[in-house]
PDB file of N, CA and C in Angstrom:
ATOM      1  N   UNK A   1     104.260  95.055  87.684  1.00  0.00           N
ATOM      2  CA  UNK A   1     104.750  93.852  88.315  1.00  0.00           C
ATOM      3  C   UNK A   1     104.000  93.606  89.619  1.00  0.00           C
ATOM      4  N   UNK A   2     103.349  92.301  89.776  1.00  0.00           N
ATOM      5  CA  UNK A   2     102.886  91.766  91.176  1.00  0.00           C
ATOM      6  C   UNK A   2     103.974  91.634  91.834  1.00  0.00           C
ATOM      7  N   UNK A   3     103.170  91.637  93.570  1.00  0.00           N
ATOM      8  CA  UNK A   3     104.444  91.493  94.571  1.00  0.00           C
ATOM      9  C   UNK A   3     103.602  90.849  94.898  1.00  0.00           C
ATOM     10  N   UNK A   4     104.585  89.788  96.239  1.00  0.00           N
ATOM     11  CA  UNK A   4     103.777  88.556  97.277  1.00  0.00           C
ATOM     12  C   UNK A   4     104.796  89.304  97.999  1.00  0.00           C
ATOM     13  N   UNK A   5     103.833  89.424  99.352  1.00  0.00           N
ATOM     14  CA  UNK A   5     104.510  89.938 100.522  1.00  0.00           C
ATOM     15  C   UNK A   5     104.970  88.276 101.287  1.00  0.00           C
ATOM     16  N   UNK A   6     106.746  88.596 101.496  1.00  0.00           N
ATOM     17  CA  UNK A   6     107.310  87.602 102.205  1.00  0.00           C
ATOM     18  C   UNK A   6     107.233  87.532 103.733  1.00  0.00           C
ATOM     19  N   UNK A   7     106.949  88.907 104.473  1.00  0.00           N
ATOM     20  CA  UNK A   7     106.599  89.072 105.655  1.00  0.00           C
ATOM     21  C   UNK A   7     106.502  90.344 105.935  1.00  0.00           C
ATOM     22  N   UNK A   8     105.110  90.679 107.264  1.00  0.00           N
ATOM     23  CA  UNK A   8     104.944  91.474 108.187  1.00  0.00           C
ATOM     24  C   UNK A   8     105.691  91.444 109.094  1.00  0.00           C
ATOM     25  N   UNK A   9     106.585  92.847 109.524  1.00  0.00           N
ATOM     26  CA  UNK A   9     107.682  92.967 110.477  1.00  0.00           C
ATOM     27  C   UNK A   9     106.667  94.320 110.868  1.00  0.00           C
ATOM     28  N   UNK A  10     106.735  93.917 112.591  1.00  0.00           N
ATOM     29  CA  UNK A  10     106.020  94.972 113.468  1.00  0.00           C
ATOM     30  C   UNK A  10     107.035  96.243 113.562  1.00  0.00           C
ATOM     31  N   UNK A  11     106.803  97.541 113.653  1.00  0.00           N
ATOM     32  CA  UNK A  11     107.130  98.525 114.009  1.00  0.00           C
ATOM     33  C   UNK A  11     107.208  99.263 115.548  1.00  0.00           C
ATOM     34  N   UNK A  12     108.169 100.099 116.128  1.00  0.00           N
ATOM     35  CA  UNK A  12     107.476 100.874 117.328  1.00  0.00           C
ATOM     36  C   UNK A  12     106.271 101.349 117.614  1.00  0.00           C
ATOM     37  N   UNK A  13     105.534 101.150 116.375  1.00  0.00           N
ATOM     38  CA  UNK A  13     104.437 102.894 116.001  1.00  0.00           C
ATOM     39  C   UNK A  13     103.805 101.208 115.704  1.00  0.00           C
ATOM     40  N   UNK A  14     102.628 101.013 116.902  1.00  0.00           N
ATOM     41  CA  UNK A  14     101.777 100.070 116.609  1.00  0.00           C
ATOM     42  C   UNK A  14     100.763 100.376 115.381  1.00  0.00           C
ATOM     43  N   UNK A  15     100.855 101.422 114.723  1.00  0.00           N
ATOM     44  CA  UNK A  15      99.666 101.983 113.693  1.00  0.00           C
ATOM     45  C   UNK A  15     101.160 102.077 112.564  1.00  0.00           C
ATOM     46  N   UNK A  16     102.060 101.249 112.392  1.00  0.00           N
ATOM     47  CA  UNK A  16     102.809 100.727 111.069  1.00  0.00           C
ATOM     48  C   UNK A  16     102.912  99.821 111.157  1.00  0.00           C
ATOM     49  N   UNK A  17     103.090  99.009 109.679  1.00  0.00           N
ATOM     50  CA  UNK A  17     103.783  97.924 109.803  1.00  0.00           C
ATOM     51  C   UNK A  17     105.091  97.666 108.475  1.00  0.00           C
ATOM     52  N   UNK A  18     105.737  96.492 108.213  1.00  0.00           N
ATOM     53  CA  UNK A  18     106.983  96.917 107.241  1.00  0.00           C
ATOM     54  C   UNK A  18     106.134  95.645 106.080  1.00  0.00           C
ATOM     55  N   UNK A  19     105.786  95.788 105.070  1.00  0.00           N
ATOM     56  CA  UNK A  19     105.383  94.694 104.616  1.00  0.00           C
ATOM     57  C   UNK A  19     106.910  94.069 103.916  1.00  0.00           C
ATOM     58  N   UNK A  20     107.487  93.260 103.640  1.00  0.00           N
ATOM     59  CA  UNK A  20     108.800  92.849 103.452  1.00  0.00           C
ATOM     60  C   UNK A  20     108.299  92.618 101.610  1.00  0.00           C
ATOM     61  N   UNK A  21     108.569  92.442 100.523  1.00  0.00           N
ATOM     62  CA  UNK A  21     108.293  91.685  99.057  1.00  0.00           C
ATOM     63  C   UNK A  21     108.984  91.187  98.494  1.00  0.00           C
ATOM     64  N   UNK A  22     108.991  90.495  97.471  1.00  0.00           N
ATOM     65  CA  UNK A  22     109.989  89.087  96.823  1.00  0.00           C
ATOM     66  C   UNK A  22     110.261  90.056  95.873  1.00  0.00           C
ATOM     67  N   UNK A  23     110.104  91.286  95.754  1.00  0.00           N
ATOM     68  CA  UNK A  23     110.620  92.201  94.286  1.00  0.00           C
ATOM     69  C   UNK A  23     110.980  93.483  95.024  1.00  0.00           C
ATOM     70  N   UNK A  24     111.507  94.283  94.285  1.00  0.00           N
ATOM     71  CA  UNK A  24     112.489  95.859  95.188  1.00  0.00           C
ATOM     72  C   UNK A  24     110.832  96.581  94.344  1.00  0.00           C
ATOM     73  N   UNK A  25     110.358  97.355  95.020  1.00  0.00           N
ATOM     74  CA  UNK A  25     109.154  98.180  94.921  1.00  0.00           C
ATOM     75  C   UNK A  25     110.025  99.728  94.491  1.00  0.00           C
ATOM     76  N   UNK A  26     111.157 100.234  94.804  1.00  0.00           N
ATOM     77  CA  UNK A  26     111.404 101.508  94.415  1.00  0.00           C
ATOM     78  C   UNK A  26     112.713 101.627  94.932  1.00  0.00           C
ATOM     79  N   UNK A  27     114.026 102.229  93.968  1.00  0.00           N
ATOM     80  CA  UNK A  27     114.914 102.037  94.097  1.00  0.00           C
ATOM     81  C   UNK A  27     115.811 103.263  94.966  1.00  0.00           C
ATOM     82  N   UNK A  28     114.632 104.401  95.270  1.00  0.00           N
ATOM     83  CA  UNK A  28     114.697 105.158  95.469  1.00  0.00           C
ATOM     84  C   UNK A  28     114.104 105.883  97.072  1.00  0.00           C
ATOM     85  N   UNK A  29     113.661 105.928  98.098  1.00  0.00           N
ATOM     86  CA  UNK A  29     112.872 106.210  99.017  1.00  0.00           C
ATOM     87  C   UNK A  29     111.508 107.494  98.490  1.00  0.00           C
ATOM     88  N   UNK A  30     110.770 107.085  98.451  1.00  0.00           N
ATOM     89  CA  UNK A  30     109.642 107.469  98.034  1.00  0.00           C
ATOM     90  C   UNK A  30     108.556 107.436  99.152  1.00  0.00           C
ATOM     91  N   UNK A  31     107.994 108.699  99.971  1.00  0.00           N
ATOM     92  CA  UNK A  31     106.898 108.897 100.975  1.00  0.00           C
ATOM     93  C   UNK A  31     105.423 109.217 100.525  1.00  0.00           C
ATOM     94  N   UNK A  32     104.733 109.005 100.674  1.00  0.00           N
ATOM     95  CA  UNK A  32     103.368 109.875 100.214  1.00  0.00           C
ATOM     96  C   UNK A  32     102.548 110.303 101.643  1.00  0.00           C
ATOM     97  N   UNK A  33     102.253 111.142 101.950  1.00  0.00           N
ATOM     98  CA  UNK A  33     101.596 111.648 103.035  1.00  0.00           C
ATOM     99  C   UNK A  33      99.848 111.717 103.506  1.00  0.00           C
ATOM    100  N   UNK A  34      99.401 111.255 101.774  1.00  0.00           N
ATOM    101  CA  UNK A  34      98.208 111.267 101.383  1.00  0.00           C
ATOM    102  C   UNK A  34      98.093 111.062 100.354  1.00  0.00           C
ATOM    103  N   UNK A  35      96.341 110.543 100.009  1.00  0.00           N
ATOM    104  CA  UNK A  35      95.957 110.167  99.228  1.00  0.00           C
ATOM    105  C   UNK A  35      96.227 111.251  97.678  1.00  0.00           C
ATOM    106  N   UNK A  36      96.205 112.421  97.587  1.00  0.00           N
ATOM    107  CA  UNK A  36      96.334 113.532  96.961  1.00  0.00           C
ATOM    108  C   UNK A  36      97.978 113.377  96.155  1.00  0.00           C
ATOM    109  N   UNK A  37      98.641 113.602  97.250  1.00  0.00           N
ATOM    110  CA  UNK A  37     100.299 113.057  96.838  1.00  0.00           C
ATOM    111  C   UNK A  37     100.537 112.130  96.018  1.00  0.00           C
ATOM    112  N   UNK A  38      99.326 111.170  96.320  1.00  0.00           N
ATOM    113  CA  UNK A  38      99.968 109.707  95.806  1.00  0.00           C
ATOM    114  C   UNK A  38      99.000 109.229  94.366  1.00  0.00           C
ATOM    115  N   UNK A  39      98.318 110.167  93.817  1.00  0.00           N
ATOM    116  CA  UNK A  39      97.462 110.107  92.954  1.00  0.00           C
ATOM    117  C   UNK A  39      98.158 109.744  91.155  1.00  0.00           C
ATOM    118  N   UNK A  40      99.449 109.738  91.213  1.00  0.00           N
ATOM    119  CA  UNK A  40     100.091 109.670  89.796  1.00  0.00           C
ATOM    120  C   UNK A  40     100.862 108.503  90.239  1.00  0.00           C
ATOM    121  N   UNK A  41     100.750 107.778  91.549  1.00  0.00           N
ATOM    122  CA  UNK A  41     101.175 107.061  91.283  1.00  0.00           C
ATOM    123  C   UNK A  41     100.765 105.855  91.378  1.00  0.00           C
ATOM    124  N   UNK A  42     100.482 104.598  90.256  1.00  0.00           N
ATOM    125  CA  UNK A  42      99.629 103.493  90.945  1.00  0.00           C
ATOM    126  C   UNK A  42      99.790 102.552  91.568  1.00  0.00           C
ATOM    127  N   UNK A  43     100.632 102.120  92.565  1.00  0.00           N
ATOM    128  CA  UNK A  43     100.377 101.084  93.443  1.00  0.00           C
ATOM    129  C   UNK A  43     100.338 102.072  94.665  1.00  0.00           C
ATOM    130  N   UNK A  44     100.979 103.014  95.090  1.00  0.00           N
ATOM    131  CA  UNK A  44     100.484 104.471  96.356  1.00  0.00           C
ATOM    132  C   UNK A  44      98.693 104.746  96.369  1.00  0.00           C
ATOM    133  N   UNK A  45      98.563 104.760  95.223  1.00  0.00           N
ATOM    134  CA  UNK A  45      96.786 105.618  94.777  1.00  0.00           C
ATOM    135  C   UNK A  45      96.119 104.431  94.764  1.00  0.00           C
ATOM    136  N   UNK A  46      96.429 102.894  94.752  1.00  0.00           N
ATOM    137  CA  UNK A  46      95.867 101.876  94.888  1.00  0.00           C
ATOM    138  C   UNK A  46      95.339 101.758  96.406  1.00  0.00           C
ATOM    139  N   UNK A  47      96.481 101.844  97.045  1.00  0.00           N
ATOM    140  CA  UNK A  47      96.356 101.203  98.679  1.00  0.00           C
ATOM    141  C   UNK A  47      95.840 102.425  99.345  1.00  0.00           C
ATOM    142  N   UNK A  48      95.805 103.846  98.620  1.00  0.00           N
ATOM    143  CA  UNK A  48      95.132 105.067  99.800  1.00  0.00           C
ATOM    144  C   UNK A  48      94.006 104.344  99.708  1.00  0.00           C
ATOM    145  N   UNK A  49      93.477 103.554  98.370  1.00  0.00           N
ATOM    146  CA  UNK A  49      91.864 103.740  98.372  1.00  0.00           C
ATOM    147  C   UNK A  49      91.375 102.988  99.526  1.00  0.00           C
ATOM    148  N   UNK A  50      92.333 101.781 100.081  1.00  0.00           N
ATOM    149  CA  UNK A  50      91.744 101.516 101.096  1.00  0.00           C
ATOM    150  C   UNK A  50      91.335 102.041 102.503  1.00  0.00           C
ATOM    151  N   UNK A  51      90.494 101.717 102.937  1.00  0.00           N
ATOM    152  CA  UNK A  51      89.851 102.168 104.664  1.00  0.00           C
ATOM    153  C   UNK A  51      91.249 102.381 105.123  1.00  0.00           C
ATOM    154  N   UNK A  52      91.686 103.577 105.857  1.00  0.00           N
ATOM    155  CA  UNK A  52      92.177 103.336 106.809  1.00  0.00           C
ATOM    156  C   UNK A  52      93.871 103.766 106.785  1.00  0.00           C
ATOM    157  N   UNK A  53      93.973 103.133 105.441  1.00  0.00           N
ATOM    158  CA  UNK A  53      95.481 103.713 105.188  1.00  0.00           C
ATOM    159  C   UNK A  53      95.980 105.349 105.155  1.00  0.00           C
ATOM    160  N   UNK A  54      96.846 105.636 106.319  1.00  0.00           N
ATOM    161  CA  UNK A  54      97.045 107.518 106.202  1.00  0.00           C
ATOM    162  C   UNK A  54      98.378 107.628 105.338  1.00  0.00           C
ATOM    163  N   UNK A  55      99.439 107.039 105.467  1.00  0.00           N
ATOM    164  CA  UNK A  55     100.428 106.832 104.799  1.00  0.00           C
ATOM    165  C   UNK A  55     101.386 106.061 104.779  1.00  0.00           C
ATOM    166  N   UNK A  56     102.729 106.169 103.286  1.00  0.00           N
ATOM    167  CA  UNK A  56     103.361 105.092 102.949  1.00  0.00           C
ATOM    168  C   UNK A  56     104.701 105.522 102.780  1.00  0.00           C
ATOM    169  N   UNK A  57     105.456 104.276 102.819  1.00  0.00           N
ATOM    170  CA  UNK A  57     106.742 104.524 102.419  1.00  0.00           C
ATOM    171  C   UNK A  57     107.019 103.380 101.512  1.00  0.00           C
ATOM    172  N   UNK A  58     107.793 103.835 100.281  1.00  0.00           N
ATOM    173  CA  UNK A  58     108.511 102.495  99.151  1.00  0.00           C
ATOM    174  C   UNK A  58     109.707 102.711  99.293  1.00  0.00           C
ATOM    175  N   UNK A  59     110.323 101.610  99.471  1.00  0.00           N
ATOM    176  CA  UNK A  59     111.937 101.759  99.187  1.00  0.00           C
ATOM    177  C   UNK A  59     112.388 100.173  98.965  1.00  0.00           C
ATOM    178  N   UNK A  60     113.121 100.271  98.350  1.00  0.00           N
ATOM    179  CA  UNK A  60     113.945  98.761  97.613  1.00  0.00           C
ATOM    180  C   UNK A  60     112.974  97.968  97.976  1.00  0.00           C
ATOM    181  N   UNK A  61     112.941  96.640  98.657  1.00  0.00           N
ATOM    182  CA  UNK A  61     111.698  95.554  98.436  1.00  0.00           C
ATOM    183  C   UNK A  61     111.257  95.755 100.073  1.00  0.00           C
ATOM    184  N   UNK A  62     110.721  96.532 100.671  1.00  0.00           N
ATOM    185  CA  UNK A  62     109.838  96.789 101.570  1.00  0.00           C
ATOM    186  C   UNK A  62     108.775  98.205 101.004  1.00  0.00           C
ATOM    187  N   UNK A  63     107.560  98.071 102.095  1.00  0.00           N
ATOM    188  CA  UNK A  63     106.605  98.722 101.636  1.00  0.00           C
ATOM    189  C   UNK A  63     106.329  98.997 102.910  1.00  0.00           C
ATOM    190  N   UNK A  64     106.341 100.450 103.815  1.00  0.00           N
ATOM    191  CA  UNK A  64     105.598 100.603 105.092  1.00  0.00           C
ATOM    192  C   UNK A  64     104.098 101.223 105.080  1.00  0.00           C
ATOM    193  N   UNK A  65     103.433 100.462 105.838  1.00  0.00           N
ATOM    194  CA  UNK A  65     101.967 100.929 105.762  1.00  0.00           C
ATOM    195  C   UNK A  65     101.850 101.824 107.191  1.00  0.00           C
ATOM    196  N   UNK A  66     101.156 102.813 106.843  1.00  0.00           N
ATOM    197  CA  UNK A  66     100.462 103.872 108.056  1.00  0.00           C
ATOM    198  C   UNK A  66      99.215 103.547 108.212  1.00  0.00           C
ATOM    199  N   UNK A  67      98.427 103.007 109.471  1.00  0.00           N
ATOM    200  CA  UNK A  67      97.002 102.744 109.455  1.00  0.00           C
ATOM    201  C   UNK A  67      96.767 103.884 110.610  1.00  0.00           C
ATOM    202  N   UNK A  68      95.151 104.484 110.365  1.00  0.00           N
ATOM    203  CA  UNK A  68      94.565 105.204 111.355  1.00  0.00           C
ATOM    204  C   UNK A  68      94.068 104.140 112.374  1.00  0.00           C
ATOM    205  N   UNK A  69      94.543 104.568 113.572  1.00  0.00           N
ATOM    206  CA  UNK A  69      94.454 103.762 115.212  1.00  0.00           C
ATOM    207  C   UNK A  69      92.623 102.945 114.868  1.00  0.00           C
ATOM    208  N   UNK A  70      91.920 103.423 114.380  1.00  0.00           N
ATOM    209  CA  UNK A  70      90.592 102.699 114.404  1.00  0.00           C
ATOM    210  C   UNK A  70      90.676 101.416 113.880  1.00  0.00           C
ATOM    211  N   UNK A  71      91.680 101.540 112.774  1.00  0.00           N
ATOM    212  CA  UNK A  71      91.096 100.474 111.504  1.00  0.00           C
ATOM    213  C   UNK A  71      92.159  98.955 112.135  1.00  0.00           C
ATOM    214  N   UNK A  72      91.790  97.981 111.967  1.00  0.00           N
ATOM    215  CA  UNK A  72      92.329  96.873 112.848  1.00  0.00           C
ATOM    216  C   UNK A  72      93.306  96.331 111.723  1.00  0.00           C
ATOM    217  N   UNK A  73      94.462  95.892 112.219  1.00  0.00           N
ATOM    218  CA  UNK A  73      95.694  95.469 111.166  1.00  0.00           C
ATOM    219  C   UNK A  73      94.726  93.435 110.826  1.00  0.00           C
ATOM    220  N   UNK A  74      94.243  93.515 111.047  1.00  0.00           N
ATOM    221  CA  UNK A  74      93.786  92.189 110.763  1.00  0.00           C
ATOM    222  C   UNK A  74      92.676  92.072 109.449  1.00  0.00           C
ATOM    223  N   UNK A  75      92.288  93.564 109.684  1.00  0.00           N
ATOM    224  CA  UNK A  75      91.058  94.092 108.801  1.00  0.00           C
ATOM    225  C   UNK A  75      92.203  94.656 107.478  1.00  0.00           C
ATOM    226  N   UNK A  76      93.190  95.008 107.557  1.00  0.00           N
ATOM    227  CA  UNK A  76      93.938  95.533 106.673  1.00  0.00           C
ATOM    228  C   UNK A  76      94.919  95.148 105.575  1.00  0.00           C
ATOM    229  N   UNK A  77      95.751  94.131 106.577  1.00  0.00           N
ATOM    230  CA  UNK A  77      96.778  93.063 106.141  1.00  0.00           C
ATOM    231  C   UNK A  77      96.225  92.262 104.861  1.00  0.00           C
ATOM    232  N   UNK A  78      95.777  91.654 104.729  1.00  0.00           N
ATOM    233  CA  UNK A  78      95.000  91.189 103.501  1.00  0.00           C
ATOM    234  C   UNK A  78      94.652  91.779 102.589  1.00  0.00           C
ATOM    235  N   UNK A  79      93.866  92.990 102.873  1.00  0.00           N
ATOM    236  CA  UNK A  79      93.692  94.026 101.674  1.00  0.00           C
ATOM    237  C   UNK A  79      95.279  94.912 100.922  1.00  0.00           C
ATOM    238  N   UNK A  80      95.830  94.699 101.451  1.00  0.00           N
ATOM    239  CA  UNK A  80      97.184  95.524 101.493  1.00  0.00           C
ATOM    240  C   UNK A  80      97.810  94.395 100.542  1.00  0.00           C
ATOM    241  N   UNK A  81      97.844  93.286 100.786  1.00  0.00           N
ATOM    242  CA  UNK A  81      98.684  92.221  99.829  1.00  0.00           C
ATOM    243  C   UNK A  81      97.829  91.690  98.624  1.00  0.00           C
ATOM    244  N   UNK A  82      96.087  92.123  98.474  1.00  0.00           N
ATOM    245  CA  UNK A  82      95.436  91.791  97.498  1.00  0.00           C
ATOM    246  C   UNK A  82      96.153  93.003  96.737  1.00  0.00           C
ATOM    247  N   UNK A  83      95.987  94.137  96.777  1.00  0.00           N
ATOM    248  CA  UNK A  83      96.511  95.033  96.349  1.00  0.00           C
ATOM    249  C   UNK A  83      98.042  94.887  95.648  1.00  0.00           C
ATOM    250  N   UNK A  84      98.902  94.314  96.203  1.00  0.00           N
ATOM    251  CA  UNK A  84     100.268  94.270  95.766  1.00  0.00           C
ATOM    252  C   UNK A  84     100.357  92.926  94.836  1.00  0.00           C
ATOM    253  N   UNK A  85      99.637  92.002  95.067  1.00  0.00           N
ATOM    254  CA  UNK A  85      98.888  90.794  94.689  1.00  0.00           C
ATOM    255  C   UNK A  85      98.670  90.822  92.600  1.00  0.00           C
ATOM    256  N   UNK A  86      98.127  92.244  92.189  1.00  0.00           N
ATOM    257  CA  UNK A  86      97.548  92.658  91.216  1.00  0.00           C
ATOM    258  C   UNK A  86      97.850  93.953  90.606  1.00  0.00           C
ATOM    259  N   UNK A  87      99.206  94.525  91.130  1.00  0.00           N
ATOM    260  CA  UNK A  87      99.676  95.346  90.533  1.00  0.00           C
ATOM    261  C   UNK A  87     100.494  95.297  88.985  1.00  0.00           C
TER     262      UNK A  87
END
């Protein structure tokens, strides 16, 4: 199932953000810590592949993204919803 992200909600932790989705992503709370962790699963093993992403959280229809301090949320945001875009 594709998701369209309904909104970016900022976090304390300027290196997260909450992506909000029009569908529940996991009914369950689900973390991955890394790319390794998240390898069986495919929309987690989708978004490690991108630059930058360190880790995630799924739970009902939000999706939290972890970016490493380098990579710019402007450079990211887009790739993050092409991704959910084509799942």
């Amino acid at each position: 199932m594709a998701y369209r992200v309904v909104e970016i909600q900022p976090t304390p932790n300027p290196n997260a953000a909450k992506f909000i989705l029009d569908g529940r992503i996991s009914e369950q709370p689900v973390s991955f810590f890394n790319a390794a962790a998240a390898k069986d699963h495919p929309i987690a093993s989708q978004l490690f592949s991108l630059n930058g992403v360190t880790s995630l959280l799924l739970l009902g229809d939000f999706l939290t993204v972890n970016k490493s301090p380098s990579v710019k949320w402007a450079d990211l945001t887009k790739k993050v919803e092409q991704v959910l875009g084509k799942v």
